[in-house]
PDB file of N, CA and C in Angstrom:
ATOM      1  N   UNK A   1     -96.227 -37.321-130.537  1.00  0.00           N
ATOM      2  CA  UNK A   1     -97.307 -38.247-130.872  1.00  0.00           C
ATOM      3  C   UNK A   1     -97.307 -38.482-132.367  1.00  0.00           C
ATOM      4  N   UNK A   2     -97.516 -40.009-133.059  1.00  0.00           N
ATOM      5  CA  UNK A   2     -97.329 -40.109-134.288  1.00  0.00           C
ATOM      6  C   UNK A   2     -98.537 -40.823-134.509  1.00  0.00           C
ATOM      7  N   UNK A   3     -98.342 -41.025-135.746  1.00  0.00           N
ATOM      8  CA  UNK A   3     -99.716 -41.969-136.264  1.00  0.00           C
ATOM      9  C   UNK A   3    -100.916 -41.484-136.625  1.00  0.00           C
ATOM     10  N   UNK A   4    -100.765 -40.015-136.311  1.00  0.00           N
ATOM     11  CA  UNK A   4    -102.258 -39.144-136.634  1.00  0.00           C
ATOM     12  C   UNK A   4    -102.443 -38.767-135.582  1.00  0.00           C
ATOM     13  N   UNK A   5    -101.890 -39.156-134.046  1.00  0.00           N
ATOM     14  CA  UNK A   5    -102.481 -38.869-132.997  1.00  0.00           C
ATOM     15  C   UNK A   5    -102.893 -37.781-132.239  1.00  0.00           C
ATOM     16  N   UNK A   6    -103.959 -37.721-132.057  1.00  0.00           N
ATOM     17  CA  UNK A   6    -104.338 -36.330-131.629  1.00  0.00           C
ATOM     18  C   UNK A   6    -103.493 -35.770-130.229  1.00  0.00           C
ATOM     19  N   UNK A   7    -103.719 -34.055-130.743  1.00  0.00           N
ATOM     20  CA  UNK A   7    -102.418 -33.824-129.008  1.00  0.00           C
ATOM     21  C   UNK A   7    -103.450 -33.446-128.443  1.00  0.00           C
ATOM     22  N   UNK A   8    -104.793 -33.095-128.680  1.00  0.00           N
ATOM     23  CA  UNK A   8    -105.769 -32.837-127.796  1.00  0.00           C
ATOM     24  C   UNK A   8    -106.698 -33.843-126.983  1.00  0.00           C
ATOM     25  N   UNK A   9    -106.985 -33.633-125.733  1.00  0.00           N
ATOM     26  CA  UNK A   9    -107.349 -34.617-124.765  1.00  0.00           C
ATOM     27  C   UNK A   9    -109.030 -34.277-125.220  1.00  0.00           C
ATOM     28  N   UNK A  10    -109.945 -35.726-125.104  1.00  0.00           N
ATOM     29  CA  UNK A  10    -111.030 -35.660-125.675  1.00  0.00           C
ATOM     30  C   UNK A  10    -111.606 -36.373-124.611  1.00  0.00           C
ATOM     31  N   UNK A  11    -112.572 -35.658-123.538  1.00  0.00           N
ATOM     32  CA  UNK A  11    -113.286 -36.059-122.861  1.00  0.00           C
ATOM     33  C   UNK A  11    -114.467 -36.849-123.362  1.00  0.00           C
ATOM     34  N   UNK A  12    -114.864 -37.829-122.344  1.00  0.00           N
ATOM     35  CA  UNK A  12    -115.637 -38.681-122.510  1.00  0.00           C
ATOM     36  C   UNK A  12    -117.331 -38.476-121.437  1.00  0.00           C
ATOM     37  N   UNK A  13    -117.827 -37.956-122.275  1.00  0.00           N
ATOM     38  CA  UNK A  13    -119.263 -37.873-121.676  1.00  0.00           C
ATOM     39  C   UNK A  13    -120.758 -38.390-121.813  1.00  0.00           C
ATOM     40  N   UNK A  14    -120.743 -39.101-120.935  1.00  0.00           N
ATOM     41  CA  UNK A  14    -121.872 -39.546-121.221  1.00  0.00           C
ATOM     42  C   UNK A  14    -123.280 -38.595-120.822  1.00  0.00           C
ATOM     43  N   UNK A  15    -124.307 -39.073-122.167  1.00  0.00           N
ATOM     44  CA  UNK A  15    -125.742 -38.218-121.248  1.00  0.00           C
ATOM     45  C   UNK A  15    -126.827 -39.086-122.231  1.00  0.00           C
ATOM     46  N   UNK A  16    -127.890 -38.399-121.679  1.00  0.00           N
ATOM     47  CA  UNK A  16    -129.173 -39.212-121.864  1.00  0.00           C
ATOM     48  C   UNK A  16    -130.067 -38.363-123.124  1.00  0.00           C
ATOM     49  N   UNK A  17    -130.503 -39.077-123.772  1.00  0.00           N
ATOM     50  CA  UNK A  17    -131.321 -38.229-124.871  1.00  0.00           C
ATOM     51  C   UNK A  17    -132.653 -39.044-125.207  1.00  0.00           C
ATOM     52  N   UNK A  18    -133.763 -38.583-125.231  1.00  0.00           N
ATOM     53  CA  UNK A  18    -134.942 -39.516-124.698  1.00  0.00           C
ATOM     54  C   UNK A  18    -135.022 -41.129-124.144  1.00  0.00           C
ATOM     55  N   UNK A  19    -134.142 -40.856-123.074  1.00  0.00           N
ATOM     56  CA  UNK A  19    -134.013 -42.405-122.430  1.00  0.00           C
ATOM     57  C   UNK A  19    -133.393 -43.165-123.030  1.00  0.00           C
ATOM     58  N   UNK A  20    -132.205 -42.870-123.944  1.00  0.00           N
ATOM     59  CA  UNK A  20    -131.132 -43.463-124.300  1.00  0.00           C
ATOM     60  C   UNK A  20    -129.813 -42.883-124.212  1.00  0.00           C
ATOM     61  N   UNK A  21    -128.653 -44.128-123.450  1.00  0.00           N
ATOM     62  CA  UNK A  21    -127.584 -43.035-123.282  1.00  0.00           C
ATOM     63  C   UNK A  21    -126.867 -43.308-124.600  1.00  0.00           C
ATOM     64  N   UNK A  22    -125.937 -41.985-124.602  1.00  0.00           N
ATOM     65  CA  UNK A  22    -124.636 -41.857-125.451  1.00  0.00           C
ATOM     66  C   UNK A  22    -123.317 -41.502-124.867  1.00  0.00           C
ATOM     67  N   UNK A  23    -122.514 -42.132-125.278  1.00  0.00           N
ATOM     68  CA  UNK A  23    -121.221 -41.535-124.778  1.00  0.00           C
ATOM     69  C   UNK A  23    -120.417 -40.772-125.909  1.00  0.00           C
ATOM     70  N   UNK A  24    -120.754 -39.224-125.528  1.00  0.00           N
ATOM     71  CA  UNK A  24    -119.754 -38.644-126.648  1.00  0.00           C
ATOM     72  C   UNK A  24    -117.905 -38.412-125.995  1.00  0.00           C
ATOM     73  N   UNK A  25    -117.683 -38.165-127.471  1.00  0.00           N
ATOM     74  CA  UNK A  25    -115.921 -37.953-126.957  1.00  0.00           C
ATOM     75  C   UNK A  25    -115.950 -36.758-127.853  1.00  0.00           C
ATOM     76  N   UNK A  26    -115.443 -35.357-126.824  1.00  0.00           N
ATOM     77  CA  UNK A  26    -115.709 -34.344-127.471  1.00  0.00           C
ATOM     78  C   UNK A  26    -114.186 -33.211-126.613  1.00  0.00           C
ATOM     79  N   UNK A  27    -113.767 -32.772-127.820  1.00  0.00           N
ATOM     80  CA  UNK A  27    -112.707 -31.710-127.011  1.00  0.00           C
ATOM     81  C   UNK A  27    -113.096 -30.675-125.797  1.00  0.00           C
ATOM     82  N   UNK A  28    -114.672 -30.314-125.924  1.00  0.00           N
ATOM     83  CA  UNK A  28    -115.564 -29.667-125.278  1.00  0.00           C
ATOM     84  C   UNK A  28    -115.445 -29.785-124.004  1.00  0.00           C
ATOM     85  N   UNK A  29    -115.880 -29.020-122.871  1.00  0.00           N
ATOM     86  CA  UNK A  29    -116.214 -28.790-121.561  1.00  0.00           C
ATOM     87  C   UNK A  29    -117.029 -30.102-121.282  1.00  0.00           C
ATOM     88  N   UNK A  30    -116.885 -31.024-120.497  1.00  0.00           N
ATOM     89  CA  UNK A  30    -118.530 -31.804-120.182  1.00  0.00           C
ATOM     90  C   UNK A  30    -120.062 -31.371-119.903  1.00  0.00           C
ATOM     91  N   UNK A  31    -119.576 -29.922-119.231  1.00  0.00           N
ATOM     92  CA  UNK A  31    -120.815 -29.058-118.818  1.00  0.00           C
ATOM     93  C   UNK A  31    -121.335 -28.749-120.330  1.00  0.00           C
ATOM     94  N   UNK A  32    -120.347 -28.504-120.888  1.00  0.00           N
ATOM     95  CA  UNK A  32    -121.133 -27.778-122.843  1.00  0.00           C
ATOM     96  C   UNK A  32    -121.617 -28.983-123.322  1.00  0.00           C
ATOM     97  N   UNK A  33    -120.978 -30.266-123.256  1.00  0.00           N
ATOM     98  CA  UNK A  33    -121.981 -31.047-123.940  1.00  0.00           C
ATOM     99  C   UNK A  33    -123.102 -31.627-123.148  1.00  0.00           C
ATOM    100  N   UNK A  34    -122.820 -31.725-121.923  1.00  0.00           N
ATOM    101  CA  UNK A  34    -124.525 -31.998-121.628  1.00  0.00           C
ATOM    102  C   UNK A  34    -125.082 -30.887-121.965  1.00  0.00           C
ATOM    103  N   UNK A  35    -125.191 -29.784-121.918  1.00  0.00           N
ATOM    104  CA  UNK A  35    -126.249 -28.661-122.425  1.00  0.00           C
ATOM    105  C   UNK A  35    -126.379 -28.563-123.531  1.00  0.00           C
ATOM    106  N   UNK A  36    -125.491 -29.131-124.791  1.00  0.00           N
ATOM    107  CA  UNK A  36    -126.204 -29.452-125.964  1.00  0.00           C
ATOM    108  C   UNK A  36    -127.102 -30.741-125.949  1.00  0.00           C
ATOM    109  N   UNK A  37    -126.366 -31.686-125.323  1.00  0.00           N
ATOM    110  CA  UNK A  37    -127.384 -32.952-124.879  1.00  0.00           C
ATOM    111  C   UNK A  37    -128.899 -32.267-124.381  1.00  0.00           C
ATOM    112  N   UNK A  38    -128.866 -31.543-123.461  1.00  0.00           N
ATOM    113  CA  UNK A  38    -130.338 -31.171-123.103  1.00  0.00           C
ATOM    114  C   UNK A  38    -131.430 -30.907-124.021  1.00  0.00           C
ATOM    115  N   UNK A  39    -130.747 -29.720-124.859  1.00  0.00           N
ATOM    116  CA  UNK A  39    -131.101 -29.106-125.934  1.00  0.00           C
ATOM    117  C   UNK A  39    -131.466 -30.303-126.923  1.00  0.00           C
ATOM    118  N   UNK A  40    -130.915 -31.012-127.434  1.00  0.00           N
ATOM    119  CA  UNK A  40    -131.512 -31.995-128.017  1.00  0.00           C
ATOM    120  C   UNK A  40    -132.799 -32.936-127.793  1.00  0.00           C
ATOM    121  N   UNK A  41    -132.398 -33.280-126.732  1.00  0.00           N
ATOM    122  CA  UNK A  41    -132.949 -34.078-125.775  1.00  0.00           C
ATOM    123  C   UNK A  41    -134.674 -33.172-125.651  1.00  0.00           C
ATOM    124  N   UNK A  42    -134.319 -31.834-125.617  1.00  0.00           N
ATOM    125  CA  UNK A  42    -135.720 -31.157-125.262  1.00  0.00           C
ATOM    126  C   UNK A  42    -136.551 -31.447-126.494  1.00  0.00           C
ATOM    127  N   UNK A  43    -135.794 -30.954-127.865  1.00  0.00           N
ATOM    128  CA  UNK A  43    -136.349 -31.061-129.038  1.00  0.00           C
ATOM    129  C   UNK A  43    -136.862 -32.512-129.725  1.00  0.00           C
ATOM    130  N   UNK A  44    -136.282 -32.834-129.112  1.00  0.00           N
ATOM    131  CA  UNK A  44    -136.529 -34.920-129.390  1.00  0.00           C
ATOM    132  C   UNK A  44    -138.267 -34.962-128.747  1.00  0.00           C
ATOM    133  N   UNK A  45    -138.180 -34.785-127.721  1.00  0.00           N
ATOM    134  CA  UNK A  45    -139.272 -35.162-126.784  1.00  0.00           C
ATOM    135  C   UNK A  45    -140.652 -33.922-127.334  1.00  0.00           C
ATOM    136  N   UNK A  46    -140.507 -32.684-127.470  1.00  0.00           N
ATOM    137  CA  UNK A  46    -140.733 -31.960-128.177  1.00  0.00           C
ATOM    138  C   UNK A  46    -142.042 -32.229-129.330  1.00  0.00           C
ATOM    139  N   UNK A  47    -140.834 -32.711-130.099  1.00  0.00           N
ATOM    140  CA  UNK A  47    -141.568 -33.667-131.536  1.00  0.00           C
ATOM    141  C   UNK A  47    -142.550 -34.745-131.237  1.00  0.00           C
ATOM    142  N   UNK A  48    -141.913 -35.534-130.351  1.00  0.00           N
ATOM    143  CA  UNK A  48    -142.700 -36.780-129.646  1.00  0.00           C
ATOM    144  C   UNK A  48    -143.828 -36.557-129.286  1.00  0.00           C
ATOM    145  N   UNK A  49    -143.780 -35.326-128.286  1.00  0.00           N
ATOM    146  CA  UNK A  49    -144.895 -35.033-127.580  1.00  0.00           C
ATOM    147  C   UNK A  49    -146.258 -34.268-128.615  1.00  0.00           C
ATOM    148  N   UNK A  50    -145.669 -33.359-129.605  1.00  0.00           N
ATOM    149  CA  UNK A  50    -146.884 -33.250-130.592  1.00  0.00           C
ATOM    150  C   UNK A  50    -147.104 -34.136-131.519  1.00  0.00           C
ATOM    151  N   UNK A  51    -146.993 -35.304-131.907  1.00  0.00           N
ATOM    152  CA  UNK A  51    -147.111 -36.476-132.283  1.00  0.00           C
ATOM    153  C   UNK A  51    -146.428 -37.577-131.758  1.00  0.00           C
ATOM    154  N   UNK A  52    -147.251 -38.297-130.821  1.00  0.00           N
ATOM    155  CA  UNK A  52    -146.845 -39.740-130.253  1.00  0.00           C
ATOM    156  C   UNK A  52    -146.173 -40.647-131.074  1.00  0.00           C
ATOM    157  N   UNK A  53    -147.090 -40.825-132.027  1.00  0.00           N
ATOM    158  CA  UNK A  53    -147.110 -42.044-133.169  1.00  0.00           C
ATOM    159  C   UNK A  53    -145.658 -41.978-133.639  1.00  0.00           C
ATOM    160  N   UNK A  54    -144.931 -40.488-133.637  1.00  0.00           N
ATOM    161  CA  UNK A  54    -143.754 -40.487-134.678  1.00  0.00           C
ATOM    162  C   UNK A  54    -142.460 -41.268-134.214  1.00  0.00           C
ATOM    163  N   UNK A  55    -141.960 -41.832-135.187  1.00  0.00           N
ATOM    164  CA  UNK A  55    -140.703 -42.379-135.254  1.00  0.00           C
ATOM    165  C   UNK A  55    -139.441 -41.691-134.066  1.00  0.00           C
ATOM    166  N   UNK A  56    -138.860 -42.497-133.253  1.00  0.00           N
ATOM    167  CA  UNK A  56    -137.721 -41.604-132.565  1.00  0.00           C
ATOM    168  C   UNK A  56    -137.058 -41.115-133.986  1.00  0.00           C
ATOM    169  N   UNK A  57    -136.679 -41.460-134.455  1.00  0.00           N
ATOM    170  CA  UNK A  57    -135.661 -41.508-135.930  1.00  0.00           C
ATOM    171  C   UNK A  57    -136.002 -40.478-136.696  1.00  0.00           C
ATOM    172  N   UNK A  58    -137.354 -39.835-136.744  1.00  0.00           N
ATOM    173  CA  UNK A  58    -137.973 -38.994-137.442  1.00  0.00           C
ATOM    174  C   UNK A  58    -138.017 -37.794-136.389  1.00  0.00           C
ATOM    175  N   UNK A  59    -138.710 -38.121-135.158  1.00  0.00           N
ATOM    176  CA  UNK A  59    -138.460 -36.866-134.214  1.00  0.00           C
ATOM    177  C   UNK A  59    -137.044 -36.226-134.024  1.00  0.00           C
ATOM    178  N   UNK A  60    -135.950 -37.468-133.975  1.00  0.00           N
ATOM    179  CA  UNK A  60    -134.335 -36.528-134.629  1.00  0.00           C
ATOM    180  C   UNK A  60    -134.227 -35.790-135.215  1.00  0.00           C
ATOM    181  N   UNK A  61    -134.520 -36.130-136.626  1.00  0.00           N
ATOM    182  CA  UNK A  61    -134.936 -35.412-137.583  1.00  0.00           C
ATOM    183  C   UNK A  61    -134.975 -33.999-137.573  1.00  0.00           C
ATOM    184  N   UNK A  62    -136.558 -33.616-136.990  1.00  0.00           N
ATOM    185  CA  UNK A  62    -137.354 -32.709-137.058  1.00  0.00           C
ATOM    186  C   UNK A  62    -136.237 -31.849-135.585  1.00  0.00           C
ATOM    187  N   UNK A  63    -136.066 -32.420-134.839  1.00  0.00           N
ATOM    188  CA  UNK A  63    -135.308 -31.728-133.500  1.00  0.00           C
ATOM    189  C   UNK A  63    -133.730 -31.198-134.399  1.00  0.00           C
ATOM    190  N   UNK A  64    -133.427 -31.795-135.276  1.00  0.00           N
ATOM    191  CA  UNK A  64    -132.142 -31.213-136.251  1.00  0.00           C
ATOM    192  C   UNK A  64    -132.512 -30.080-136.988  1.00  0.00           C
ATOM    193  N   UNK A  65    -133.755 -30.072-137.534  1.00  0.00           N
ATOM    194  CA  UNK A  65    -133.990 -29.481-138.419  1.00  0.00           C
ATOM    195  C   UNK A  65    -134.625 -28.038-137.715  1.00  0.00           C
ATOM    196  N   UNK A  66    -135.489 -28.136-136.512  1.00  0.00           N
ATOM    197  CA  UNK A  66    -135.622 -27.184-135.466  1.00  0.00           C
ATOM    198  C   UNK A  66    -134.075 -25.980-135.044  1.00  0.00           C
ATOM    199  N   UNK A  67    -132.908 -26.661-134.977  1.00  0.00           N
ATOM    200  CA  UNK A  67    -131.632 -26.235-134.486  1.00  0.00           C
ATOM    201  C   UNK A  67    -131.178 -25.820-135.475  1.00  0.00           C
ATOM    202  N   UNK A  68    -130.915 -26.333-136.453  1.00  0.00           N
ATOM    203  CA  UNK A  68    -131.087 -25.557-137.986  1.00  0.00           C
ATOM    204  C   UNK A  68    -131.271 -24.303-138.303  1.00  0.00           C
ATOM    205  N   UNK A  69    -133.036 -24.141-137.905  1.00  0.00           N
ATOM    206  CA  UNK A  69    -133.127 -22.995-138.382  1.00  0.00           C
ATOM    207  C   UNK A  69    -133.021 -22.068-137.551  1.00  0.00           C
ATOM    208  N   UNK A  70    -132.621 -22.546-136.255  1.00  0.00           N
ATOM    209  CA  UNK A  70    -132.480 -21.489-135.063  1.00  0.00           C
ATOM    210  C   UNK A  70    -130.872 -20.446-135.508  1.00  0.00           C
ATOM    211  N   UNK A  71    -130.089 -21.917-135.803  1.00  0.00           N
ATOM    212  CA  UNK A  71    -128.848 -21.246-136.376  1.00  0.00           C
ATOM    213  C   UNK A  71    -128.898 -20.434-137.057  1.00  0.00           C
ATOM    214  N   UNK A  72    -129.518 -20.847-137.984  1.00  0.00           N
ATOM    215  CA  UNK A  72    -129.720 -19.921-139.332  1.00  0.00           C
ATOM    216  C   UNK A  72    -129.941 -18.555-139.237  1.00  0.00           C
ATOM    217  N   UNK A  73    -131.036 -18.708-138.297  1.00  0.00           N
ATOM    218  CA  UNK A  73    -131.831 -17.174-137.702  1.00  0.00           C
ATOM    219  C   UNK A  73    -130.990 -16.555-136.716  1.00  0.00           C
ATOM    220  N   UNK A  74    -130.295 -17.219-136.044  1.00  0.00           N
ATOM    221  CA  UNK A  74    -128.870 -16.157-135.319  1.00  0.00           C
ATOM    222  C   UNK A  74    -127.845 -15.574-136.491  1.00  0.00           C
ATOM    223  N   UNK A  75    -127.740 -16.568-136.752  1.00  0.00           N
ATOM    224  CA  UNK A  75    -126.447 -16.038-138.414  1.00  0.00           C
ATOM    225  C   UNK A  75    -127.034 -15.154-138.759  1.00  0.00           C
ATOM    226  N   UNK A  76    -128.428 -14.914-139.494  1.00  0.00           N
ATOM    227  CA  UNK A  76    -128.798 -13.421-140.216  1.00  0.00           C
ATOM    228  C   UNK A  76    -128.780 -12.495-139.336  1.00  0.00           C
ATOM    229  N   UNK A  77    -129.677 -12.725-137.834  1.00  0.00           N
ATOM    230  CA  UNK A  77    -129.101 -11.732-136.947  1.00  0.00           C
ATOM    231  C   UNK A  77    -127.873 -11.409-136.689  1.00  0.00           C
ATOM    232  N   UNK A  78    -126.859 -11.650-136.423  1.00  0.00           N
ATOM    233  CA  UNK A  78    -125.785 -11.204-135.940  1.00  0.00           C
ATOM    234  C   UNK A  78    -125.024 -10.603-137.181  1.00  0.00           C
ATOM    235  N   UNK A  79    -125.183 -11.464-138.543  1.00  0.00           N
ATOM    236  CA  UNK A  79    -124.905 -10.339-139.540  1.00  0.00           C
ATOM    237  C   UNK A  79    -125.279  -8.970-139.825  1.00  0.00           C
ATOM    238  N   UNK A  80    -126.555  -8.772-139.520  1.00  0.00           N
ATOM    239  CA  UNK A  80    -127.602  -7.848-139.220  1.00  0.00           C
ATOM    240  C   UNK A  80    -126.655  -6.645-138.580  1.00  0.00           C
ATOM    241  N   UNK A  81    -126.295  -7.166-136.951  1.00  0.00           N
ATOM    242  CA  UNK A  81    -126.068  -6.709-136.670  1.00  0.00           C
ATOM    243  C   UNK A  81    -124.737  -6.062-136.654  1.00  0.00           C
ATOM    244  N   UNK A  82    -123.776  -7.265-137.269  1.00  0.00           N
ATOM    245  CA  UNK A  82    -122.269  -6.531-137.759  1.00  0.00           C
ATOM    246  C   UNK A  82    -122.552  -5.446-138.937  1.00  0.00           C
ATOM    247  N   UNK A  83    -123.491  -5.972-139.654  1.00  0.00           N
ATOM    248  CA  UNK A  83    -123.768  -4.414-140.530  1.00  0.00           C
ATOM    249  C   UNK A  83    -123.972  -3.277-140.090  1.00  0.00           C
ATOM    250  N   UNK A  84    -124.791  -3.204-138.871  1.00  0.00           N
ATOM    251  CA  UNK A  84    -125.422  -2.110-138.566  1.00  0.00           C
ATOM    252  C   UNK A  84    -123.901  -1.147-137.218  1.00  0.00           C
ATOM    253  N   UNK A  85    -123.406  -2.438-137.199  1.00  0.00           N
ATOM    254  CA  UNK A  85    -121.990  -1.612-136.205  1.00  0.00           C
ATOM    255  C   UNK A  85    -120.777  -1.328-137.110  1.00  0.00           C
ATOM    256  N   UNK A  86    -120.603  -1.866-138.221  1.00  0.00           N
ATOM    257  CA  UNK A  86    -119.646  -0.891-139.467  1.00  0.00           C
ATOM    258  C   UNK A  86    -120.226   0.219-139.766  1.00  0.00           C
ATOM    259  N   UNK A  87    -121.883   0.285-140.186  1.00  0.00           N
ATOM    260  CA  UNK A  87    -122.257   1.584-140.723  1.00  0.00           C
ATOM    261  C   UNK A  87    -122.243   2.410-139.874  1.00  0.00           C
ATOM    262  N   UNK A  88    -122.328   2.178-138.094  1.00  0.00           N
ATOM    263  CA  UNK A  88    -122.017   3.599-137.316  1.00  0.00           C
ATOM    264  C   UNK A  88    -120.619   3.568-137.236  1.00  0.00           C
ATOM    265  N   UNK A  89    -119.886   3.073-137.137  1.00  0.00           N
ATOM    266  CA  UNK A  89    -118.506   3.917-137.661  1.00  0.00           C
ATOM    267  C   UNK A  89    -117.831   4.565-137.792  1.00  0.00           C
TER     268      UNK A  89
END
């Protein structure tokens, strides 16, 4: 394959995220990206639902920024915890 072309096959999935579809193209499982789709999708509606008034565009936002810090807060945990399994040792 030339031209840049990728040798990996990139499924095409579509899913729904507050009543709008997307079609991602992702190296991923289809099952993994709809369950990040969900996950989004929960946090979208989420936002919405404790303020109506807000922007879809802004409830993104805030549903990014939600996943964010979830990450964040696994990363210190699991560092946490690689520390604590070198020091028994």
């Amino acid at each position: 394959m030339g031209d840049g072309e990728s040798r990996t096959t990139k499924n095409r999935v579509t899913v729904g995220i507050v009543d709008e579809e997307y079609t991602i193209r992702a190296d991923a499982d289809p099952e993994y990206v709809r369950l990040l789709a969900k996950a989004v999708d929960e946090r979208v509606r989420a936002a919405l639902a404790a303020n109506p008034r807000l922007a879809r565009s802004r409830a993104a936002i805030l549903a990014c920024l939600s996943l964010a810090d979830e990450l964040e807060k696994l990363k210190a945990r699991y560092d946490e915890l690689m520390r604590m399994v070198e020091e028994a040792r």
